[in-house]
N, C-alpha and C. Protein backbone atom coordinates (compact mmCIF):
# COMPACT_ATOMS: atom_id res chain seq x y z
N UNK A 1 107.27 131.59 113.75
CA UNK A 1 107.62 130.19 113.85
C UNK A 1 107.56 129.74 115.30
N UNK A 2 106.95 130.34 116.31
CA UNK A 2 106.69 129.78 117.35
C UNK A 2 106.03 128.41 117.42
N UNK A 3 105.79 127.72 117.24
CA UNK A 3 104.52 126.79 117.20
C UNK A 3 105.69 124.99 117.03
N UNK A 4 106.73 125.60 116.33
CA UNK A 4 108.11 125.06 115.68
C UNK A 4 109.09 125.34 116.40
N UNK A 5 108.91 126.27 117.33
CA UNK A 5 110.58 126.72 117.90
C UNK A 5 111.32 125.26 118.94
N UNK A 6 112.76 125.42 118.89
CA UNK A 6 113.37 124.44 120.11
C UNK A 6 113.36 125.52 120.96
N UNK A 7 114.37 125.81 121.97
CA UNK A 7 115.07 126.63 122.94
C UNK A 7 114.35 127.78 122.93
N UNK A 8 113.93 128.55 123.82
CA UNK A 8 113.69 130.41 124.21
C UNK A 8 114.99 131.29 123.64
N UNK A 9 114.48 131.85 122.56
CA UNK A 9 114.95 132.67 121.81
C UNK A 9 115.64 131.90 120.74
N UNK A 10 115.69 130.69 120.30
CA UNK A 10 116.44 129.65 119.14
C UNK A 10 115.71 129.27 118.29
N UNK A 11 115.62 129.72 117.20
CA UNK A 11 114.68 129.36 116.24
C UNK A 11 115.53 127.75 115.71
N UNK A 12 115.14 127.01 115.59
CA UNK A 12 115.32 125.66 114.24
C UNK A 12 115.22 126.00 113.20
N UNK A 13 115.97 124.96 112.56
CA UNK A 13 116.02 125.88 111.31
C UNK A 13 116.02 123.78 110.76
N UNK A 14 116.26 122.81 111.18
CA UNK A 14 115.90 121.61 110.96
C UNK A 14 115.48 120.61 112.20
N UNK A 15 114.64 119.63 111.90
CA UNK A 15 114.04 119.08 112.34
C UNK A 15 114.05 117.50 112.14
N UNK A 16 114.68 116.62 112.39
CA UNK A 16 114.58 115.10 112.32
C UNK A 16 113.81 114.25 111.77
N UNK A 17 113.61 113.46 111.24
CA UNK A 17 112.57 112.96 111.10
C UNK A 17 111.55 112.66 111.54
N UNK A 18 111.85 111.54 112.55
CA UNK A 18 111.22 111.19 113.90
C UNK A 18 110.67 112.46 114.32
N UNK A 19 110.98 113.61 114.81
CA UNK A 19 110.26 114.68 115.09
C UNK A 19 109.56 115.55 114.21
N UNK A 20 109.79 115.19 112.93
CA UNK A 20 108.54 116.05 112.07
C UNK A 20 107.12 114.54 112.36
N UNK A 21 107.80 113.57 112.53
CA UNK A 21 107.08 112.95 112.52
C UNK A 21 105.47 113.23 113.59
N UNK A 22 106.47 113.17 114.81
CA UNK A 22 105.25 113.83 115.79
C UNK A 22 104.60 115.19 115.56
N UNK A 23 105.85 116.01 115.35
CA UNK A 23 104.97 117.10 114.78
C UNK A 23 103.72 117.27 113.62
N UNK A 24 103.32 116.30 112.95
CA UNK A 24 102.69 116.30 111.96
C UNK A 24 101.74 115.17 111.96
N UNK A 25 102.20 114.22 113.29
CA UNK A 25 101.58 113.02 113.66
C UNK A 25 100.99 112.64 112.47
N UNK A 26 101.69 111.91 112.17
CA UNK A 26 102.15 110.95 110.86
C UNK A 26 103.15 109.73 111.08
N UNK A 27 103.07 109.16 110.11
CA UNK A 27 103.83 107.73 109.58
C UNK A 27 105.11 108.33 109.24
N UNK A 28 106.21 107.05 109.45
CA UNK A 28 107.41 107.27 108.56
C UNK A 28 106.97 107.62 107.08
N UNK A 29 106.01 106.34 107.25
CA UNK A 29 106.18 106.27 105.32
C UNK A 29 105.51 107.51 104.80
N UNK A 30 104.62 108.28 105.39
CA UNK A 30 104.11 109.55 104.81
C UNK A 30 104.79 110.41 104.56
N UNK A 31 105.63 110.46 106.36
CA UNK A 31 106.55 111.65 105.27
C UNK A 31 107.62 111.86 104.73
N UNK A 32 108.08 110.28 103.91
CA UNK A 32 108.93 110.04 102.81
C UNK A 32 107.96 110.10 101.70
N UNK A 33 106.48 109.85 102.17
CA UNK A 33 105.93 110.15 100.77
C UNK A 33 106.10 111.37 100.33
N UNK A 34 105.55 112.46 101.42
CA UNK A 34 105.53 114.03 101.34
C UNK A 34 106.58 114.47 100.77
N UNK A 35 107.92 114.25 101.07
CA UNK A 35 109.26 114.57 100.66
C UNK A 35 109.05 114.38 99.56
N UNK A 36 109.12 112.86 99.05
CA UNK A 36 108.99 112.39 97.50
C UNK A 36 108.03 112.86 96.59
N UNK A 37 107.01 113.58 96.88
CA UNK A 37 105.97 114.19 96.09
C UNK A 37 106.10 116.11 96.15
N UNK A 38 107.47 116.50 97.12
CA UNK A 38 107.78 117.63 96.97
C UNK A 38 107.06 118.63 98.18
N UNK A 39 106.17 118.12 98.96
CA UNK A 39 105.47 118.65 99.93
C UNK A 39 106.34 119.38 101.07
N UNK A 40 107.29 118.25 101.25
CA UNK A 40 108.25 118.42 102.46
C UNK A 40 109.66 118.73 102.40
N UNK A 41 110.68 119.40 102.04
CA UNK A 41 111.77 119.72 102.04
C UNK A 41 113.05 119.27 102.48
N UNK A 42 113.49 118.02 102.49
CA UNK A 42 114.65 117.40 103.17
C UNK A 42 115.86 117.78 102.55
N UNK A 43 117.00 117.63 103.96
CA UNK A 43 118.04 117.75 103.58
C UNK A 43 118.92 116.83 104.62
N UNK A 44 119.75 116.37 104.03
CA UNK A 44 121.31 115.79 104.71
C UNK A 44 122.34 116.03 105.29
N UNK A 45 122.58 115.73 106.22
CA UNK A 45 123.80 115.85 107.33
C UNK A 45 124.59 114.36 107.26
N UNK A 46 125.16 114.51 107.07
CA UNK A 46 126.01 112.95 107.10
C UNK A 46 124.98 112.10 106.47
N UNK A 47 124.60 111.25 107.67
CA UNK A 47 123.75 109.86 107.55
C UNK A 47 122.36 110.15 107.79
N UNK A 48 122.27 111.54 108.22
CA UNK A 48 120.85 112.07 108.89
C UNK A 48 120.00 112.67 108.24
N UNK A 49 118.76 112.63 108.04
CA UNK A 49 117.96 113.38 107.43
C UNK A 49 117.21 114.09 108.29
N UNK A 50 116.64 115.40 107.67
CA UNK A 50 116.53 116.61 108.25
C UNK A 50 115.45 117.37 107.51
N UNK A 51 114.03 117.42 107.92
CA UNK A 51 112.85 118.07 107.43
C UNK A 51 113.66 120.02 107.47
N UNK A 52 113.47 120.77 106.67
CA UNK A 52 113.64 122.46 107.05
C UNK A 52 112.45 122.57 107.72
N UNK A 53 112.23 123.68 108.53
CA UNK A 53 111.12 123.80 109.74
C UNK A 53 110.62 124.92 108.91
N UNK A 54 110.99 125.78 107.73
CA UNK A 54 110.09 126.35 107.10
C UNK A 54 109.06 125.42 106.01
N UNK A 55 109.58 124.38 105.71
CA UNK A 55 108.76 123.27 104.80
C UNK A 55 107.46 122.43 105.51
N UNK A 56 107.95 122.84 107.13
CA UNK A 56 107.24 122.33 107.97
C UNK A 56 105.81 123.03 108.10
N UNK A 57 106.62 124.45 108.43
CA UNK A 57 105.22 125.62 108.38
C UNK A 57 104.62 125.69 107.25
N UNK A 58 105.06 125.55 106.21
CA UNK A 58 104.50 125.64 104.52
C UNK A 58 103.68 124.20 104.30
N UNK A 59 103.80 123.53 104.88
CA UNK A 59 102.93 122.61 104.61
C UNK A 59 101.51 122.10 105.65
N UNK A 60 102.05 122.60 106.72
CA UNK A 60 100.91 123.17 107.85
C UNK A 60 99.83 124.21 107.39
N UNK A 61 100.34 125.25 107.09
CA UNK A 61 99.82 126.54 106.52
C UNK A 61 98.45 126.01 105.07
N UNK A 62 99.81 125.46 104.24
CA UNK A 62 98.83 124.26 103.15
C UNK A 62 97.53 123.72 103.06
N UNK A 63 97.28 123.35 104.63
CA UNK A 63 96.12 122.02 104.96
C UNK A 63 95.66 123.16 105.26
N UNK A 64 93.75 122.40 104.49
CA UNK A 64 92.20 123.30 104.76
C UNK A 64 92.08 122.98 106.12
N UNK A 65 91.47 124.38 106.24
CA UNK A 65 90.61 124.22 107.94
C UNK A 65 89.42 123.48 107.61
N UNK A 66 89.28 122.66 109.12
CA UNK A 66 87.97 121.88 109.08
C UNK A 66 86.52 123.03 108.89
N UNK A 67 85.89 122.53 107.54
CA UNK A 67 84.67 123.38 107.44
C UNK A 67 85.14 124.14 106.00
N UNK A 68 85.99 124.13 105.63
CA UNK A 68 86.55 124.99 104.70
C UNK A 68 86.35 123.75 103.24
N UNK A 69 86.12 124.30 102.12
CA UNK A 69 86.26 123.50 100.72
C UNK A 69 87.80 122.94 100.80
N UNK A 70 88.38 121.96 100.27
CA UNK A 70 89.18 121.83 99.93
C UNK A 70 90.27 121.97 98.90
């Protein structure tokens, strides 16, 4: 999960919205779509929503390489 990590030696284990956002450089609305179609993994903290950073890699991992069938 390097690629995902915060801090030297701190793995994440959630991720913000707004920051999956950049990470995935995407729209809000995509990735409430993603969530809503099961792609993306959210969870709640109070008022906050929170991508898991393994849903992050699992859906990274997901997408064809350019050149590859789909």
């Amino acid at each position: 999960m390097t690629a995902l990590s915060g801090a030297p030696g701190i793995a994440r284990a959630l991720y913000p919205i707004k920051e999956a956002e950049v990470i995935l450089s995407t729209s809000h609305a995509q990735i409430y779509r993603l969530i809503n179609s099961g792609r993306l993994d959210a969870r709640k903290i109070g008022a906050r929503s929170f991508i898991t950073a393994a849903s992050l890699e699992a859906f990274l991992t997901s997408l064809p390489k350019i050149g590859e069938a789909a």
